[in-house]
Protein backbone atom coordinates (compact mmCIF):
# COMPACT_ATOMS: atom_id res chain seq x y z
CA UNK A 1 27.29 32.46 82.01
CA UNK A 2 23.98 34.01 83.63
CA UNK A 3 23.66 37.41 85.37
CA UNK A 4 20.31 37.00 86.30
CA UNK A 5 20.32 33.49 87.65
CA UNK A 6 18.25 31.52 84.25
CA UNK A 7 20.16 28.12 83.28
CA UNK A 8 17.63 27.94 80.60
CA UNK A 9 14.90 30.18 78.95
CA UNK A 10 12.62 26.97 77.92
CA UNK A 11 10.25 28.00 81.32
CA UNK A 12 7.02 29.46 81.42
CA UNK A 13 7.85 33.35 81.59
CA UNK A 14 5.03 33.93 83.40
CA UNK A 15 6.00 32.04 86.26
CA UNK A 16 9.41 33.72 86.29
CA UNK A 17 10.18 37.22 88.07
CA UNK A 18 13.12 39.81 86.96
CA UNK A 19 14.47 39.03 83.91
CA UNK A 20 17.24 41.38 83.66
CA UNK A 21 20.95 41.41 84.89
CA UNK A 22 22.42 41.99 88.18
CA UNK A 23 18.54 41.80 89.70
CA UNK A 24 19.29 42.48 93.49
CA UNK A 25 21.67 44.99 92.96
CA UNK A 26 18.93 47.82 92.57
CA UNK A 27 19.43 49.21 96.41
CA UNK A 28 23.38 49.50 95.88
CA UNK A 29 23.45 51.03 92.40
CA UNK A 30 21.30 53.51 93.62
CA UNK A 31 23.07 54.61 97.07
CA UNK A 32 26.16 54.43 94.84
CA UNK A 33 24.39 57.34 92.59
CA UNK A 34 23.15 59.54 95.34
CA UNK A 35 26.73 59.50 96.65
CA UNK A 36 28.14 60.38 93.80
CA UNK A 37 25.35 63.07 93.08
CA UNK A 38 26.17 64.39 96.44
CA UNK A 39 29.96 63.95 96.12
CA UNK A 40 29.61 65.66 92.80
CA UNK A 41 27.62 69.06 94.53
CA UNK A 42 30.11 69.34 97.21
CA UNK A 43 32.71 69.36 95.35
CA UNK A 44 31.92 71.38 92.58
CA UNK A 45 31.10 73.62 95.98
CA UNK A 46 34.16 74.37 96.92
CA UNK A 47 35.78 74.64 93.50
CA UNK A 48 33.38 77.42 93.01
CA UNK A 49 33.55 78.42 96.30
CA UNK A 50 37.50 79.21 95.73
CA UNK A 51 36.73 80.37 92.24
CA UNK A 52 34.85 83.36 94.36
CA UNK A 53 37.85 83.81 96.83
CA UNK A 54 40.20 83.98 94.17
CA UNK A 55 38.13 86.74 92.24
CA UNK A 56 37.64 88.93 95.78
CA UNK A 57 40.86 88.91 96.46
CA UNK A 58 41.59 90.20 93.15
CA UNK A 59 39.13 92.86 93.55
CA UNK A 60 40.94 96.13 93.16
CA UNK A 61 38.93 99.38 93.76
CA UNK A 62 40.66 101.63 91.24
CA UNK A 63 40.44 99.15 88.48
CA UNK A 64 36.79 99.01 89.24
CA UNK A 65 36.56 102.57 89.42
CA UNK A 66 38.53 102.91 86.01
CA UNK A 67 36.22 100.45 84.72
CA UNK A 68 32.86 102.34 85.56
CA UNK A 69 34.42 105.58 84.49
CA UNK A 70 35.49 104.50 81.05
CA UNK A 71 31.76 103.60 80.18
């Protein structure tokens, strides 16, 4: 079984380009990891983004006032 497309290494390596698996594949494994980078950012986005709405609409004022107060 070959990933990179040798039958046999008995060539003259110097005459031979990529050696390493999946050669070809470059362009797709790396539009694959910008969308998950950018999948990844949006997402954690709008978890924090809800985190924040969540802790708003907690805000109280006394609380916060109690809380300033006390120190």
């Amino acid at each position: 079984m070959s990933t990179n497309g040798m039958e046999s290494w008995a060539v003259d390596l110097k005459d031979v380009g990529a050696i390493y698996p999946f050669q070809g594949t470059e362009v797709i494994l790396v539009i694959a990891g910008l969308v998950f980078w950018i999948g990844w950012h949006v997402l954690q986005a709008k978890v924090e983004a809800k985190e924040l709405a969540d802790a708003e609409r907690d805000f109280n004022v006394e609380h916060s006032g109690n809380s300033i107060d006390r120190y």
